[in-house]
C-alpha atoms as a PDB file:
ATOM      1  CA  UNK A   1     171.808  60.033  97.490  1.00  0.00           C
ATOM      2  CA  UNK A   2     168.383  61.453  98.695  1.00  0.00           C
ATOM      3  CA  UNK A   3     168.070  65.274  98.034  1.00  0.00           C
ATOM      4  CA  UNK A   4     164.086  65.470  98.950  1.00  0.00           C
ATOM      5  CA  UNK A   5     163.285  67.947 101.643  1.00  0.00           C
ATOM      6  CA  UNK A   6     159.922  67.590 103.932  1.00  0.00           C
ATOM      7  CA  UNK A   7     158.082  70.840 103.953  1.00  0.00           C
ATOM      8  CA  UNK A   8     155.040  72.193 105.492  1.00  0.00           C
ATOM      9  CA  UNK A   9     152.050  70.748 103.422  1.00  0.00           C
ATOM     10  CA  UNK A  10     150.185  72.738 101.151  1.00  0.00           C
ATOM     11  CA  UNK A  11     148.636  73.423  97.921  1.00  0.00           C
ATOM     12  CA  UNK A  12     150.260  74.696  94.632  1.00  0.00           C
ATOM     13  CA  UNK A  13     148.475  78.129  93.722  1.00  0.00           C
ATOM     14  CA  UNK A  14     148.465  77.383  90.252  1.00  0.00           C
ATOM     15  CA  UNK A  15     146.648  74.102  90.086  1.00  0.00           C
ATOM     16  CA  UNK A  16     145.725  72.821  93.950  1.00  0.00           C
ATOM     17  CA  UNK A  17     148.186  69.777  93.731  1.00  0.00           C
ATOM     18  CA  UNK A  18     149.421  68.963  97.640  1.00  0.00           C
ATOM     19  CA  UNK A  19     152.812  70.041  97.771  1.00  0.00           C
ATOM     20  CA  UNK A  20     155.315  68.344 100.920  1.00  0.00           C
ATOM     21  CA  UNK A  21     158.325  68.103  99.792  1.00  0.00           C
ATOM     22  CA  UNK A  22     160.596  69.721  97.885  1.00  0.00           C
ATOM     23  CA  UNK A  23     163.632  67.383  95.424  1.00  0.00           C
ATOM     24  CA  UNK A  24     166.441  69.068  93.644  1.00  0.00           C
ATOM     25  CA  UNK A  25     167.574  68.037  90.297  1.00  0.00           C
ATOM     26  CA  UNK A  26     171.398  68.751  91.332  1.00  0.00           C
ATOM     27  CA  UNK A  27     172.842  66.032  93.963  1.00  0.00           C
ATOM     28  CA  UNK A  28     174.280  67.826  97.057  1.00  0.00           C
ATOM     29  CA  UNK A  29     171.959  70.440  97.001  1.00  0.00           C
ATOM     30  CA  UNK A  30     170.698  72.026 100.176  1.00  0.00           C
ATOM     31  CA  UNK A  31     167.493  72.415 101.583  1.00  0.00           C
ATOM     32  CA  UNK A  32     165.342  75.394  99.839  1.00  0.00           C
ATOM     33  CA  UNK A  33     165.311  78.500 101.684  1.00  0.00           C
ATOM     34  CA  UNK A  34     162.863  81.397 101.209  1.00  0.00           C
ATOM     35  CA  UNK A  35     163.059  83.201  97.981  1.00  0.00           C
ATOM     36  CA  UNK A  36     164.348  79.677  95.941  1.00  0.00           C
ATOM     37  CA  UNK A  37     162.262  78.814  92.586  1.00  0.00           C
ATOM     38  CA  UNK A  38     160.440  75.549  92.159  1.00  0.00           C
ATOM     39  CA  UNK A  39     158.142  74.078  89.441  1.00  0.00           C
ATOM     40  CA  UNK A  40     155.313  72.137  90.261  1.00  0.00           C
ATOM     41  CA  UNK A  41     155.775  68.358  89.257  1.00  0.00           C
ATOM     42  CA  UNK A  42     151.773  68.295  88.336  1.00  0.00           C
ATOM     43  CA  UNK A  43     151.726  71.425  86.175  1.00  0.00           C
ATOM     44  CA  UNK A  44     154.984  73.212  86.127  1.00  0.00           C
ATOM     45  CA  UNK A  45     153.990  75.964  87.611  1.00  0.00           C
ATOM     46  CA  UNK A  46     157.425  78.253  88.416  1.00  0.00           C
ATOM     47  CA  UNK A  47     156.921  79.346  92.281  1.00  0.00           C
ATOM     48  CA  UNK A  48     159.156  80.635  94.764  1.00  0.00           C
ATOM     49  CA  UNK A  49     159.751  79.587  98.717  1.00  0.00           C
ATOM     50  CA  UNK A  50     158.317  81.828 101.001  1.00  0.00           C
ATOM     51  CA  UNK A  51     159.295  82.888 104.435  1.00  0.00           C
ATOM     52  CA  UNK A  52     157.474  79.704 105.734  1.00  0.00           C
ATOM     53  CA  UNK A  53     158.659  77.093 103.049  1.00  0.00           C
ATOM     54  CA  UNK A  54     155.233  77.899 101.316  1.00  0.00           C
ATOM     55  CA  UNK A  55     155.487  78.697  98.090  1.00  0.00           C
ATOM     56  CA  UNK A  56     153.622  81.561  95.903  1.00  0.00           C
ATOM     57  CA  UNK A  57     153.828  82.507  91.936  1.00  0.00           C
ATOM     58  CA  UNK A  58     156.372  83.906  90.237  1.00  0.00           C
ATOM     59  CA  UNK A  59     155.096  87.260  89.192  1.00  0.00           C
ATOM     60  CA  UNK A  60     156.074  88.061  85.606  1.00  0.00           C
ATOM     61  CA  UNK A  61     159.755  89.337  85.232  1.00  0.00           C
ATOM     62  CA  UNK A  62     160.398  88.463  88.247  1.00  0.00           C
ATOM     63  CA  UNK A  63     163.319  86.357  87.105  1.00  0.00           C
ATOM     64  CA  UNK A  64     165.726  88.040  85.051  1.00  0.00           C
ATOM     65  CA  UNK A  65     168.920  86.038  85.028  1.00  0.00           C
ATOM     66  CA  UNK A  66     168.904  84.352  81.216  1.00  0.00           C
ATOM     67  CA  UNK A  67     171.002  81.368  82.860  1.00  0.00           C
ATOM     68  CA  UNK A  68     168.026  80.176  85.400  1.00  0.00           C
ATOM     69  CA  UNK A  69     165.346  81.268  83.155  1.00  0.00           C
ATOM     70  CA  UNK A  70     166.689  78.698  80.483  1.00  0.00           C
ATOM     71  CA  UNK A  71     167.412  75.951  83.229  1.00  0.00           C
ATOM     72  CA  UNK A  72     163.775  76.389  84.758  1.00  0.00           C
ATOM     73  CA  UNK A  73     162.442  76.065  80.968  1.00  0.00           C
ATOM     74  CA  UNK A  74     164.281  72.608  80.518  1.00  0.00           C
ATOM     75  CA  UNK A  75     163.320  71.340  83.728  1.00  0.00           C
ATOM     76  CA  UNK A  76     159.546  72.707  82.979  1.00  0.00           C
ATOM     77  CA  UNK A  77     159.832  70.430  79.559  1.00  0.00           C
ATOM     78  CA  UNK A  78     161.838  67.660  81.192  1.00  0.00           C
ATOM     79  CA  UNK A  79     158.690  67.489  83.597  1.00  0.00           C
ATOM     80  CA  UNK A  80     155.983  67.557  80.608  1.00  0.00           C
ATOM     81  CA  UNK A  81     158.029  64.260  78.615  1.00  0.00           C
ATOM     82  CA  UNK A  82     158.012  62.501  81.802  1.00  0.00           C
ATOM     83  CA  UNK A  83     154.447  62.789  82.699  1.00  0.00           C
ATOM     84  CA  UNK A  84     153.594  61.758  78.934  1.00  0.00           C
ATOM     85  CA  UNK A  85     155.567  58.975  79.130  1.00  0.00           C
ATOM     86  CA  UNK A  86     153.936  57.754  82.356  1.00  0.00           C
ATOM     87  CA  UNK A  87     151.663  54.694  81.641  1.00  0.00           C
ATOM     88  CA  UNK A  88     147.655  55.531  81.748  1.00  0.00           C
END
């Protein structure tokens, strides 16, 4: 099963990479919708859908529940092993 979303391209805030689509690590899960998190697969940036499917910065504390904090952590580390495991 596919669960990658075409957005509108354009650029993570954090470190420029193009962003244009969006994947879920949960099967069956919908489309995002403004005011979803995302990390950046380049630098793991933690960002949040906007009204227009663009994304911005978290701003600090923005997130409170423990649960998602935790889960965005392990994806943000799951994303680090994978790009150091990628060949050169």
């Amino acid at each position: 099963m596919d669960d990658s979303h075409t957005l509108p391209s354009h650029d993570c805030p954090a470190c420029g990479t193009r962003l244009d689509a969006a994947t879920s690590i949960c099967e069956g899960t919908p489309a995002p919708r403004p005011g979803d998190v995302t990390i950046c697969i380049d630098c793991t940036a933690v960002m949040m859908f906007a009204e227009d499917l663009t994304v911005r910065l978290v701003k600090p504390g923005e997130i409170r529940d423990r649960d998602a904090l935790r889960d965005i952590r392990r994806a943000q580390r799951a994303i680090r092993r994978a790009q150091e495991e990628r060949p050169s």
